[in-house]
N, C-alpha and C. Protein backbone atom coordinates (compact mmCIF):
# COMPACT_ATOMS: atom_id res chain seq x y z
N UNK A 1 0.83 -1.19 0.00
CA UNK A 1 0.00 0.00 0.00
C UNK A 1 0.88 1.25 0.00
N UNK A 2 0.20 2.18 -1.23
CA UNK A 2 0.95 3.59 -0.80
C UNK A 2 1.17 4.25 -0.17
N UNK A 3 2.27 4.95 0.75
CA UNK A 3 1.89 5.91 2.21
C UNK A 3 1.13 7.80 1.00
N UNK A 4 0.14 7.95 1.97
CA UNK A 4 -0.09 9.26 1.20
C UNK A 4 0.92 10.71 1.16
N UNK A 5 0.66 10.93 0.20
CA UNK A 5 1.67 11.72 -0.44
C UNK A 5 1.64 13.61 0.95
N UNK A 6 2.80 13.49 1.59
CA UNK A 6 2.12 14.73 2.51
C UNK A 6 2.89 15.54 1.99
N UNK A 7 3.05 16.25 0.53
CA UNK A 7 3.08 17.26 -0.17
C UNK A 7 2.12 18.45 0.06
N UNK A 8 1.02 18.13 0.11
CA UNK A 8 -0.14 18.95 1.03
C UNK A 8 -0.02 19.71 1.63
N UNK A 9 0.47 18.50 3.21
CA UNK A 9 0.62 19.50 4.58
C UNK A 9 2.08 20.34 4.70
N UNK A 10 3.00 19.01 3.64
CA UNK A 10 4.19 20.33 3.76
C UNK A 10 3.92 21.70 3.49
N UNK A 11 3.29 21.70 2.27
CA UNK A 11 3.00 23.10 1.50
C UNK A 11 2.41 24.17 2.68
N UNK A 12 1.35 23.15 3.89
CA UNK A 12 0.58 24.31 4.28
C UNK A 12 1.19 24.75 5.63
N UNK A 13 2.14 23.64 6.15
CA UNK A 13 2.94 23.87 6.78
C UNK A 13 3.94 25.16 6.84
N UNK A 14 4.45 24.99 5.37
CA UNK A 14 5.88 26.00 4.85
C UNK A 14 4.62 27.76 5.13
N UNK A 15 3.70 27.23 4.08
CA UNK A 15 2.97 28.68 4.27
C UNK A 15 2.46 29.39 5.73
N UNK A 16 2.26 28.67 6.48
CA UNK A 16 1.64 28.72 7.52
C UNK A 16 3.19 29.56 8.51
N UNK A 17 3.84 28.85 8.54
CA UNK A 17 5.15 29.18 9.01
C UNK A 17 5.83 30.58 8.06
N UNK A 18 5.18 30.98 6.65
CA UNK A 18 5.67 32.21 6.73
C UNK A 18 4.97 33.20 7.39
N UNK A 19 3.66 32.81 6.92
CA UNK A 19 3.11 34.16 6.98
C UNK A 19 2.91 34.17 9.21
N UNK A 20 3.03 33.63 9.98
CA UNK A 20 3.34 33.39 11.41
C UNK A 20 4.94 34.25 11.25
N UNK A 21 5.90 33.87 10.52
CA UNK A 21 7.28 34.59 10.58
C UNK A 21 7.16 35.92 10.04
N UNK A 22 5.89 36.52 9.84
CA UNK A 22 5.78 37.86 8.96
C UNK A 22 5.47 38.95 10.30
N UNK A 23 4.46 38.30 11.92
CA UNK A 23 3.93 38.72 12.85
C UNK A 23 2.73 39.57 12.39
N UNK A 24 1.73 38.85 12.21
CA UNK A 24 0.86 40.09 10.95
C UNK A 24 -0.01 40.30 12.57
N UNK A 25 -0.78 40.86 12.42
CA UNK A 25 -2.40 41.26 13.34
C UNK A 25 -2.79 39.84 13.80
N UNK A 26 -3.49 39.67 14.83
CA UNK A 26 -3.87 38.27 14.46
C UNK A 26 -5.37 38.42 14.15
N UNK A 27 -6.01 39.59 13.59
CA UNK A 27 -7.26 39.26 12.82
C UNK A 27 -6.66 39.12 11.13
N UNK A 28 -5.31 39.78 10.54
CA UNK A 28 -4.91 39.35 9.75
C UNK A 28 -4.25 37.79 9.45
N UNK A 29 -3.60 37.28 10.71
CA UNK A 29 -3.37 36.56 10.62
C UNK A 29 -4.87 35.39 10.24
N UNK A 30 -5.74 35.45 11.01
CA UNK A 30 -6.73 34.67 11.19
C UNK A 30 -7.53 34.68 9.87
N UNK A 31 -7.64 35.94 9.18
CA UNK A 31 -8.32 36.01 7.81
C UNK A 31 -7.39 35.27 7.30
N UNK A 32 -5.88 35.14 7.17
CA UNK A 32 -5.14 34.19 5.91
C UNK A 32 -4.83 33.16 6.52
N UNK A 33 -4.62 33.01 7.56
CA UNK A 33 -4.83 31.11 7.80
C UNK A 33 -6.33 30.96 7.53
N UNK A 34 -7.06 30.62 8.16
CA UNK A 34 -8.18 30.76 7.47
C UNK A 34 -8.49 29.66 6.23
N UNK A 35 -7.88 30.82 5.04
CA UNK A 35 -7.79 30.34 4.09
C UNK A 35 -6.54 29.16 3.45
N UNK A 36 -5.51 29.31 3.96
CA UNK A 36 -4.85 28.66 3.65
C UNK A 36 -5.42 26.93 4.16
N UNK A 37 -5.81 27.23 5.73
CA UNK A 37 -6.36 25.71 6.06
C UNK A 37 -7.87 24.91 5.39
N UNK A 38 -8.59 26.47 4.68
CA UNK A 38 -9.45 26.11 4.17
C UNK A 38 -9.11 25.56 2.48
N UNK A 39 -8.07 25.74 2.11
CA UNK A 39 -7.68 24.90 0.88
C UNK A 39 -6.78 23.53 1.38
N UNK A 40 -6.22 23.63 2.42
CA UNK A 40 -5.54 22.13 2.97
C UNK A 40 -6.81 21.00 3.29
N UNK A 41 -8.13 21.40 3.99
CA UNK A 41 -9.21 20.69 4.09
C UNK A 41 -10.26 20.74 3.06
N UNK A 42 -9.89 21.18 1.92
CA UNK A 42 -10.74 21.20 0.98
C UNK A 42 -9.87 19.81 -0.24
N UNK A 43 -8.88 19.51 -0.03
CA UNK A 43 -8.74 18.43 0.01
C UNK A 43 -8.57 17.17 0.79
N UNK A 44 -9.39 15.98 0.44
CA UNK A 44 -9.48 14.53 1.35
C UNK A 44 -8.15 13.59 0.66
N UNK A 45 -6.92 13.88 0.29
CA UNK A 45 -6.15 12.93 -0.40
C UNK A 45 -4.81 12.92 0.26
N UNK A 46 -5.06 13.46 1.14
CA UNK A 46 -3.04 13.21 2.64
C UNK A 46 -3.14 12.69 3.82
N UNK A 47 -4.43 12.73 4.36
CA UNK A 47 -4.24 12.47 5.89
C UNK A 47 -3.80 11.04 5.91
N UNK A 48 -2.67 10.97 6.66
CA UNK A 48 -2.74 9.09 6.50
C UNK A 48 -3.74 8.89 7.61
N UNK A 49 -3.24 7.17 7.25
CA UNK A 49 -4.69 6.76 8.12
C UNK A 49 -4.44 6.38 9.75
N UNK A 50 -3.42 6.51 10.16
CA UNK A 50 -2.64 6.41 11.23
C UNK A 50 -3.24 7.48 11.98
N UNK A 51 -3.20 8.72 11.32
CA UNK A 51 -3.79 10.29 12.30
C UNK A 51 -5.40 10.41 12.24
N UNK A 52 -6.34 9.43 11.51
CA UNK A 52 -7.78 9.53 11.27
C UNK A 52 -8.35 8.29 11.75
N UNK A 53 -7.71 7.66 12.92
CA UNK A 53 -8.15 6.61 13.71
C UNK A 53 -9.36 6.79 14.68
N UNK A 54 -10.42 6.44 14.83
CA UNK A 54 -11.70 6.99 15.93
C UNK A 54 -11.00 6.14 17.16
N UNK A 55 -11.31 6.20 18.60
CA UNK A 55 -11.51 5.07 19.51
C UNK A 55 -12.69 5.45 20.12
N UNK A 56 -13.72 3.97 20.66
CA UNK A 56 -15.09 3.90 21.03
C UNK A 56 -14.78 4.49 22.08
N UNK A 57 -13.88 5.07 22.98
CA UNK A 57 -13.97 5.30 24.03
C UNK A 57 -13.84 7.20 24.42
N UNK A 58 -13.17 7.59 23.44
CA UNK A 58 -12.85 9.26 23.59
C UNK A 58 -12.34 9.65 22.22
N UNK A 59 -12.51 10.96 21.62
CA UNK A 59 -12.20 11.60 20.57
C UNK A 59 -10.26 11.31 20.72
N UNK A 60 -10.00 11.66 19.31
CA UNK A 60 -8.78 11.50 19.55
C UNK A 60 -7.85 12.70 18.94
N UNK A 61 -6.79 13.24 19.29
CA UNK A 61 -6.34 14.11 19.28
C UNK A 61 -4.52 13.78 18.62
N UNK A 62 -4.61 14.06 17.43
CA UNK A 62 -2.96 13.45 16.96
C UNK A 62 -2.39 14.80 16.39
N UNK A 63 -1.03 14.56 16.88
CA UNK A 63 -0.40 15.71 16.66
C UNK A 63 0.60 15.39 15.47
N UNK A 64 0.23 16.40 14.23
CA UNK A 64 0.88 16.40 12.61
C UNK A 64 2.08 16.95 12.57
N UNK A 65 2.37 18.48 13.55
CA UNK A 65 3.56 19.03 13.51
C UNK A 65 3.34 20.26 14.32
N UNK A 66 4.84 20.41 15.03
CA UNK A 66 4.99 20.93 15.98
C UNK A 66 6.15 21.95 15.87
N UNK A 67 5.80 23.38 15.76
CA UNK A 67 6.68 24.16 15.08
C UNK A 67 7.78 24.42 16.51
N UNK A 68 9.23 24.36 15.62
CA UNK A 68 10.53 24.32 16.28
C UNK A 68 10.46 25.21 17.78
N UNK A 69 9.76 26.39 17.54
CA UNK A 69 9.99 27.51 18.46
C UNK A 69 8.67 27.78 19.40
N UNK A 70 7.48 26.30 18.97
CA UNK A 70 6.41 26.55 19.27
C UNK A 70 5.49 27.28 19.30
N UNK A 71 5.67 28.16 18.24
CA UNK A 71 4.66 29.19 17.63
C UNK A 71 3.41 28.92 17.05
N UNK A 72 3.51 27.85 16.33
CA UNK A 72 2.11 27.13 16.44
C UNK A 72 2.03 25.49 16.10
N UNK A 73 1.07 24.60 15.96
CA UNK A 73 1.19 23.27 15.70
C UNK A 73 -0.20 23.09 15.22
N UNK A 74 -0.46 21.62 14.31
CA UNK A 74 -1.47 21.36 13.36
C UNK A 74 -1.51 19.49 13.91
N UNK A 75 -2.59 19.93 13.92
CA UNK A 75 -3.49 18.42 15.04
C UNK A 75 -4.63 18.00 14.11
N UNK A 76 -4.53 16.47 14.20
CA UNK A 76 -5.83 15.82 13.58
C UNK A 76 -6.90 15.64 14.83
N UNK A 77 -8.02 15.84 14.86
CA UNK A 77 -9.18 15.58 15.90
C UNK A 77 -10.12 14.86 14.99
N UNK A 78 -9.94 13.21 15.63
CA UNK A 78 -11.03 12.41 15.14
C UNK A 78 -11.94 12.04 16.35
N UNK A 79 -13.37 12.21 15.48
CA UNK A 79 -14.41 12.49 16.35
C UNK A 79 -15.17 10.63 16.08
N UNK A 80 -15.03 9.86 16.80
CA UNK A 80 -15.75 8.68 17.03
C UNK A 80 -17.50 8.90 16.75
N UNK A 81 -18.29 8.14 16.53
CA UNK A 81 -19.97 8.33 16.64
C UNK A 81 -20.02 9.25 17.71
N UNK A 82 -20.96 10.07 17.47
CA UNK A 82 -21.20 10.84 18.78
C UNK A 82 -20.64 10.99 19.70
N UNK A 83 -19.61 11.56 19.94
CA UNK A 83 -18.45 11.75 20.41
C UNK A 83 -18.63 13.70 20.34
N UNK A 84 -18.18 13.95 21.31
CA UNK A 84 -18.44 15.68 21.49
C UNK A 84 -16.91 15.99 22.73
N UNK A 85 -16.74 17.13 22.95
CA UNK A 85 -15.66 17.83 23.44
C UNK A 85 -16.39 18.12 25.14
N UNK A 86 -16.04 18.52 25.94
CA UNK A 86 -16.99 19.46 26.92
C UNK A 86 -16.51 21.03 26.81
N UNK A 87 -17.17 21.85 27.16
CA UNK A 87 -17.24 23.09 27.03
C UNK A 87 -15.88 23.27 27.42
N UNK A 88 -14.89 24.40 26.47
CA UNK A 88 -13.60 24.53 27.02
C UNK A 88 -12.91 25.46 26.27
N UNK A 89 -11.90 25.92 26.49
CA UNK A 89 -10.93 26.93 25.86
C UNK A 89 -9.63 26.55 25.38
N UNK A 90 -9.13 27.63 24.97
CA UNK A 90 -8.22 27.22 24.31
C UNK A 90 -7.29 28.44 24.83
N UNK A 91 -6.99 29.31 24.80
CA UNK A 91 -5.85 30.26 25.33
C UNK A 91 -5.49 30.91 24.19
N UNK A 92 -5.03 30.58 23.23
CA UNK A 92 -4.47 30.96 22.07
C UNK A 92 -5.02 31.04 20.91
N UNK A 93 -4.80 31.59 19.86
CA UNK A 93 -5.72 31.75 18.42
C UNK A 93 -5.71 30.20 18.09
N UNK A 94 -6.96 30.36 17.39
CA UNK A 94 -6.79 28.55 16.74
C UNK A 94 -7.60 28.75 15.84
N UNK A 95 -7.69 27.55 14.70
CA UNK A 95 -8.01 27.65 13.23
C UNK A 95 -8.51 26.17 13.44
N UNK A 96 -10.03 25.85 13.09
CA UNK A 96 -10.79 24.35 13.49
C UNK A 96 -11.24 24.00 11.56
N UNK A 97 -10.63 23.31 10.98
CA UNK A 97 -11.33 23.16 9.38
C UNK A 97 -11.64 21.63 9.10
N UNK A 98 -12.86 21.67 8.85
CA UNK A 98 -13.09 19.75 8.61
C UNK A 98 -12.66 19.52 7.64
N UNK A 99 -12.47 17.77 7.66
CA UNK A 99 -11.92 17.66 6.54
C UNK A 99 -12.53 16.02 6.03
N UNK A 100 -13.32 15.49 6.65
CA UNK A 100 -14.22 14.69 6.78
C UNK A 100 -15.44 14.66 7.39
N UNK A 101 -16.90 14.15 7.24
CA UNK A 101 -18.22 14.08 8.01
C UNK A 101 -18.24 15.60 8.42
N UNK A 102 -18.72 15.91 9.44
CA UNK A 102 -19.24 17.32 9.84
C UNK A 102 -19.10 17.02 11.54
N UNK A 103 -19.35 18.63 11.88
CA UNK A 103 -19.55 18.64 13.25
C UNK A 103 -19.91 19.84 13.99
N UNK A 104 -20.48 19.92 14.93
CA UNK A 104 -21.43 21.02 15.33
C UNK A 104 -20.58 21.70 16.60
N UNK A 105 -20.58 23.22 16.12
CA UNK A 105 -19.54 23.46 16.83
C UNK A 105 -20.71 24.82 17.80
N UNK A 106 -20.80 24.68 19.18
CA UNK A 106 -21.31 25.76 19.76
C UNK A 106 -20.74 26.86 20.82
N UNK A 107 -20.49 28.01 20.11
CA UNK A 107 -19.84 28.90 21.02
C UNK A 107 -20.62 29.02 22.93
N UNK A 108 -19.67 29.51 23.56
CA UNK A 108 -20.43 29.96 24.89
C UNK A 108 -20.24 31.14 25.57
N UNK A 109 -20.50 31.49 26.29
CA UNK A 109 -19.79 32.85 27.14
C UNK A 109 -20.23 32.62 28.60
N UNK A 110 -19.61 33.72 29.49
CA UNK A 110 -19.46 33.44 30.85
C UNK A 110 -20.47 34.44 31.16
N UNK A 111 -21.44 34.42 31.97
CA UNK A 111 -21.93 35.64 32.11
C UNK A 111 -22.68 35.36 33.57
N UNK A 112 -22.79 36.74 34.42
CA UNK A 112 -23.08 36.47 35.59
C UNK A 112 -22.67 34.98 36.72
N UNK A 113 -23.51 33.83 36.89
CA UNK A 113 -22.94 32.97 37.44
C UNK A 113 -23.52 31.76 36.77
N UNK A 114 -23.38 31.79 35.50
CA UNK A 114 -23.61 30.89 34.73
C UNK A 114 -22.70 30.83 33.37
N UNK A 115 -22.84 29.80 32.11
CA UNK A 115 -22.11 29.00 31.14
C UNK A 115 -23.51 29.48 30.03
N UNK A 116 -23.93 30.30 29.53
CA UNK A 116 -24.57 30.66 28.04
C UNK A 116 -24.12 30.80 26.88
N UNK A 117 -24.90 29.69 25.82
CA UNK A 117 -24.36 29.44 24.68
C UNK A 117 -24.41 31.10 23.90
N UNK A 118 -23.68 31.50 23.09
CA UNK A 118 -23.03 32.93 22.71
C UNK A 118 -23.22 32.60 21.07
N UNK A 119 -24.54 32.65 20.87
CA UNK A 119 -25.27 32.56 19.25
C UNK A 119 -25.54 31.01 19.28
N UNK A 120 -26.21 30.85 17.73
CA UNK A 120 -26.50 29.32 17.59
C UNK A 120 -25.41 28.34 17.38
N UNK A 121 -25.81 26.89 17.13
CA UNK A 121 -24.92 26.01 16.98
C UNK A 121 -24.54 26.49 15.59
N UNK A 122 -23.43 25.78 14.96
CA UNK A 122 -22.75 25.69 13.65
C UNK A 122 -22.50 24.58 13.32
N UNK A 123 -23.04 24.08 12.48
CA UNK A 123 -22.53 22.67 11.57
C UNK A 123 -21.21 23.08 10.26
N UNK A 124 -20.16 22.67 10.79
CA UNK A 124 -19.85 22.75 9.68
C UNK A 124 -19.02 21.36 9.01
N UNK A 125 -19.04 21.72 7.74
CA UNK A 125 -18.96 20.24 6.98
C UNK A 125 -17.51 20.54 6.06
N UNK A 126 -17.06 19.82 5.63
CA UNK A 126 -15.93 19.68 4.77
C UNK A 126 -15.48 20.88 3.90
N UNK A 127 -14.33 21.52 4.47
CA UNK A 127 -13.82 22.40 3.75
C UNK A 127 -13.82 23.77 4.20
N UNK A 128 -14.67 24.06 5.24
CA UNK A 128 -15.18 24.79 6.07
C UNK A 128 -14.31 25.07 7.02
N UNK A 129 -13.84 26.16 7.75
CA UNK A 129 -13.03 26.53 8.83
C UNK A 129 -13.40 27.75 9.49
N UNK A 130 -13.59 27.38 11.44
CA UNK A 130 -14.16 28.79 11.96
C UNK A 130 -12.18 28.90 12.73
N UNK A 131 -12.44 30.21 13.39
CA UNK A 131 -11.69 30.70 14.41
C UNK A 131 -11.91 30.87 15.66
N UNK A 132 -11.02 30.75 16.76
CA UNK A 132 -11.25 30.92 18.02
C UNK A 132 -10.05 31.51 18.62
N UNK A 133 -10.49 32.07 19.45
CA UNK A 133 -9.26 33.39 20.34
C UNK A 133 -9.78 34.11 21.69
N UNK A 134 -9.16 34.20 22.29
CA UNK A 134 -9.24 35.00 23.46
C UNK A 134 -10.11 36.33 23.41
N UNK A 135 -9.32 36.77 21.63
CA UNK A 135 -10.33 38.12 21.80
C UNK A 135 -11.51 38.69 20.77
N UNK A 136 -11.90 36.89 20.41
CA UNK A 136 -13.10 37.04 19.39
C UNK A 136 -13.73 36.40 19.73
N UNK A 137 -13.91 35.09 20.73
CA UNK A 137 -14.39 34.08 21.50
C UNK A 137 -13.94 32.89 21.41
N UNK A 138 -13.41 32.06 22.38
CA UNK A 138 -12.87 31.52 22.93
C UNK A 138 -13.44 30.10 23.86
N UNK A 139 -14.48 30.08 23.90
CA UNK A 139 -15.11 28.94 24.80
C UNK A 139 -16.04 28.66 23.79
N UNK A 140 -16.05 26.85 23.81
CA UNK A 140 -16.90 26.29 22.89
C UNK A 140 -17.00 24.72 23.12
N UNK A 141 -17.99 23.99 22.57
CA UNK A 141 -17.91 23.22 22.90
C UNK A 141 -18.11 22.30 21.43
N UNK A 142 -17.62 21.58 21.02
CA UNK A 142 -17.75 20.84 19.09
C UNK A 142 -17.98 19.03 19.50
N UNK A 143 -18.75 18.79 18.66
CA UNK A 143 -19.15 17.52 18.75
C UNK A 143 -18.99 16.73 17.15
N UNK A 144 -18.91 15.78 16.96
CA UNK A 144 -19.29 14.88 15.99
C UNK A 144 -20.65 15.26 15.14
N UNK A 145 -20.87 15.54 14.28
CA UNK A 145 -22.09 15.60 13.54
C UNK A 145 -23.76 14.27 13.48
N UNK A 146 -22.32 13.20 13.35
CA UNK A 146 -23.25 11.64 13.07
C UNK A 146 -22.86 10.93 14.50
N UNK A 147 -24.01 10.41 14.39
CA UNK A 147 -23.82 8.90 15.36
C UNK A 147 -23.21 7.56 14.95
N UNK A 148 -23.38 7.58 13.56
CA UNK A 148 -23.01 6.85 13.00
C UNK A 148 -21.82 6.14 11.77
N UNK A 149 -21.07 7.59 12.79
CA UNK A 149 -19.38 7.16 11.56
C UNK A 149 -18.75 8.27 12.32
N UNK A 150 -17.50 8.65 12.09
CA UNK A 150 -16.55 9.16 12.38
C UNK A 150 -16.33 10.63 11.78
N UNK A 151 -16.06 11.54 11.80
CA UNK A 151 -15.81 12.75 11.20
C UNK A 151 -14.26 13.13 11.90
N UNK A 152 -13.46 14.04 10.98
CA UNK A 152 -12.02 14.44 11.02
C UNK A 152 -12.09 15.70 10.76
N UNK A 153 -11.45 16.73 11.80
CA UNK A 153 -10.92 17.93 11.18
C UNK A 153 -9.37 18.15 11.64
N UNK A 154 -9.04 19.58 11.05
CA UNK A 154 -7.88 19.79 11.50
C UNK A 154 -7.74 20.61 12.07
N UNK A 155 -7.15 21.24 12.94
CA UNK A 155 -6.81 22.45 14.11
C UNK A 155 -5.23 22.40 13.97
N UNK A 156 -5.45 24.08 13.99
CA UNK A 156 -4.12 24.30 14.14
C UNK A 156 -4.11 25.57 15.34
N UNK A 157 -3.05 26.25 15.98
CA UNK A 157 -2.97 26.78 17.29
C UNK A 157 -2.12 27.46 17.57
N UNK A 158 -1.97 28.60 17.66
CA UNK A 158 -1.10 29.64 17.79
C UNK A 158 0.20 28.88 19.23
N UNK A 159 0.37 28.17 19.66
CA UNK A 159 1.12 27.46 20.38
C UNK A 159 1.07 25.93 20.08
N UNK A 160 1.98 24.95 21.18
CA UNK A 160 2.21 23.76 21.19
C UNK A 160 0.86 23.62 22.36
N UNK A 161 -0.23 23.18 21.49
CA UNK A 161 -1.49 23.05 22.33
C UNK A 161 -1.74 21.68 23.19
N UNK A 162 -0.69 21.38 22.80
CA UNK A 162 -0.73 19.73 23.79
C UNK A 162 -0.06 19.71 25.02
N UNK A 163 0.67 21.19 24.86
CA UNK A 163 1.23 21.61 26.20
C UNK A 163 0.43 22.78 26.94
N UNK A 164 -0.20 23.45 26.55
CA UNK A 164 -0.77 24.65 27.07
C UNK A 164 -2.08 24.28 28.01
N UNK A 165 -1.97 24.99 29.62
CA UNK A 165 -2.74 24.68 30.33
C UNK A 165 -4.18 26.05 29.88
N UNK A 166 -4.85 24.84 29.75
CA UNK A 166 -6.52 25.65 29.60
C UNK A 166 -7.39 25.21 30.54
N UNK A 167 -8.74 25.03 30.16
CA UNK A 167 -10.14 24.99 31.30
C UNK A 167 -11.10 24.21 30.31
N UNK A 168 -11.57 23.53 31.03
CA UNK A 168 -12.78 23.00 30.80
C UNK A 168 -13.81 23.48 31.70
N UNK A 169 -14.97 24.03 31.11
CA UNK A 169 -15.81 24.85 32.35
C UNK A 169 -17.38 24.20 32.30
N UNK A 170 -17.89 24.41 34.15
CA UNK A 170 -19.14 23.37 34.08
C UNK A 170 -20.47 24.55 33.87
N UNK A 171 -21.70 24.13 34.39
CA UNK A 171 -22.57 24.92 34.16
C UNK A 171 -22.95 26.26 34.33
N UNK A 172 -22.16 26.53 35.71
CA UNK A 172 -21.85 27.78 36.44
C UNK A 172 -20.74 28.98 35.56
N UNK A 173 -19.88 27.97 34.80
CA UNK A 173 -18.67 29.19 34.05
C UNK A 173 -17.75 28.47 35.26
N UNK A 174 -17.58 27.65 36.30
CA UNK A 174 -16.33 27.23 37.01
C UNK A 174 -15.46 26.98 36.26
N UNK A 175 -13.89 27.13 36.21
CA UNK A 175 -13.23 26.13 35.21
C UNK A 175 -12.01 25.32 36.02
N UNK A 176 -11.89 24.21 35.38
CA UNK A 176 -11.29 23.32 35.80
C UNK A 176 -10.30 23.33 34.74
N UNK A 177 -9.00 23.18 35.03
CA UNK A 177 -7.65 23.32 34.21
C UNK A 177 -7.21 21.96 33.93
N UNK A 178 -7.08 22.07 32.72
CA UNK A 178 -6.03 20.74 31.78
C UNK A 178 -5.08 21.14 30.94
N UNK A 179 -4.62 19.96 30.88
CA UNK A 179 -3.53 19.88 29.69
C UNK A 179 -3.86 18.55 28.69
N UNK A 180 -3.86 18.87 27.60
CA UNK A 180 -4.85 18.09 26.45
C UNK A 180 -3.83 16.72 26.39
N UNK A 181 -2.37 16.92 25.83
CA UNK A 181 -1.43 16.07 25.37
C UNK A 181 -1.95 15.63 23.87
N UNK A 182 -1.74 14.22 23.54
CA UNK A 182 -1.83 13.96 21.86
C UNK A 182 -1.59 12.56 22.14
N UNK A 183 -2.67 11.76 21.37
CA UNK A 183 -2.81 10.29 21.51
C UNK A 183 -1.16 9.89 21.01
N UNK A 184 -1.30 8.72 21.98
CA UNK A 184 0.54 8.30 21.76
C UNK A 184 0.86 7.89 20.04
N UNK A 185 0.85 8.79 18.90
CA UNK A 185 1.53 7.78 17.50
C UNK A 185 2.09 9.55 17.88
N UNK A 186 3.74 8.71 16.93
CA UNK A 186 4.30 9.72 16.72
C UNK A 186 3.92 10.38 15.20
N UNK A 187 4.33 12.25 15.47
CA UNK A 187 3.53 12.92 13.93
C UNK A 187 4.82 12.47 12.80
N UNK A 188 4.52 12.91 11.71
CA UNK A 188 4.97 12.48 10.38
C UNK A 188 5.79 13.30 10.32
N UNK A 189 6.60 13.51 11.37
CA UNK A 189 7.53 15.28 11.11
C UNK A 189 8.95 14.46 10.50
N UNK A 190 9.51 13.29 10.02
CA UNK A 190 10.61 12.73 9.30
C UNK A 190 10.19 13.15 7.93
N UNK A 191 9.39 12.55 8.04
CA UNK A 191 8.34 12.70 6.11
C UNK A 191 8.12 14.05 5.94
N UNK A 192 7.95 14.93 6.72
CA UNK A 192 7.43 16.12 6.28
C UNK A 192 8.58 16.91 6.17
N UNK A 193 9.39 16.75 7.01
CA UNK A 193 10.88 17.37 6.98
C UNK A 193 11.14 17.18 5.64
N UNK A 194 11.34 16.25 5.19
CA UNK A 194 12.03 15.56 3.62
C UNK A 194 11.44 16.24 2.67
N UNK A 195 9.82 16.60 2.49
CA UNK A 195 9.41 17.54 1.60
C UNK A 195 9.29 18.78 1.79
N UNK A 196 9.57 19.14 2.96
CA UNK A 196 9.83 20.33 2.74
C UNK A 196 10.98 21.40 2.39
C-alpha cells in the first residue's frame, strides 16, 4: 500500500510558518490562515490513516507538527460516533477546518454565574473553517455531527497546544484546568521534513 503523499501539509505547513514569521495582526493573521487551512481541508487525499483513527472510548487528538519555536502546531481531531468535546478553551488563536463528516460546533460565554451558549450552533462540513481566540471568543464546545461514523478535522494553534494549560468549564462558568497532550503515534515530522 501507498503511504499518502504529505506534499499537502508540507506546503501548508511551509505557508503557515511564513506568513506566522511575517507577525501580521492576528485578525490578519486569522483572515489568511483561514484560508490557507481552508484549501488544505478542501482536500481529502493526505491524511494518512494512522492520524484519522476513531476510539469507542474518547475523541482522539494526533499531533501532525509541531513548530521548532512553538509558535504554532497542526493536530488531527477524530471524532468517534457521537463523540463531542466538553465546554472549554483554548488560550491561544486557533483555526478548526473539517476535513471529513461534519460537526457542530457551539460557542459559549461566561456571564453572571452561569455557562450561556453565545449565538446558535454551527454545523460545519468539509472544507469549512471557523476561528477561536481569546479576543473574538474563545469557549466552545464541538461535537461529531453523526452517530453513526466518524468525522475528522484539523486544528491548528497559535502554540504547542498539547502543552498549554486551559479549562474546561461546568454549568456555572467554574473552570477546571487541563492539559490536552496527543494520543501516543508519533507525527509524520521525518516525512514532512524531507518535503519540505
Amino acid at each position: 500500500m501507498t503511504p499518502p503523499d504529505l506534499t499537502r501539509l508540507a506546503a501548508f505547513v511551509a505557508r503557515l510558518d511564513a506568513l506566522v514569521a511575517r507577525s501580521p495582526t492576528e485578525a490578519d493573521l486569522l483572515v489568511e490562515g483561514k484560508a490557507l487551512l481552508g484549501a488544505l481541508v478542501g482536500s481529502d487525499d493526505w491524511l494518512p490513516d494512522a492520524y484519522a483513527r476513531s476510539d469507542p472510548n474518547r475523541y482522539q487528538q494526533y499531533l501532525l507538527y509541531r513548530d521548532p519555536e512553538d509558535r504554532f502546531s497542526v493536530v488531527s481531531f477524530v471524532w468517534g460516533p457521537g463523540q463531542a468535546t466538553p465546554v472549554h478553551n483554548h488560550t491561544v488563536w486557533g483555526l478548526i477546518g473539517v476535513l471529513r463528516g461534519a460537526e457542530l460546533s457551539q460557542a459559549f460565554e461566561i456571564g453572571g454565574d452561569r455557562l450561556r451558549p453565545a449565538g446558535p450552533e454551527r454545523r460545519l462540513t468539509p472544507g469549512q473553517v471557523e476561528a477561536v481566540s481569546p479576543s473574538i471568543g474563545d469557549i466552545h464546545r464541538v461535537a461529531n455531527a453523526f452517530d453513526d461514523r466518524a468525522s475528522v478535522s484539523i486544528h491548528v494553534y497559535g502554540a504547542d497546544i498539547g502543552k498549554v494549560e486551559r479549562s474546561t468549564f461546568d454549568a456555572a462558568g467554574r473552570p477546571k484546568r487541563f492539559v490536552s497532550g496527543y494520543a501516543p503515534v508519533a507525527p509524520p515530522v521525518l516525512a514532512l521534513e524531507q518535503t519540505l
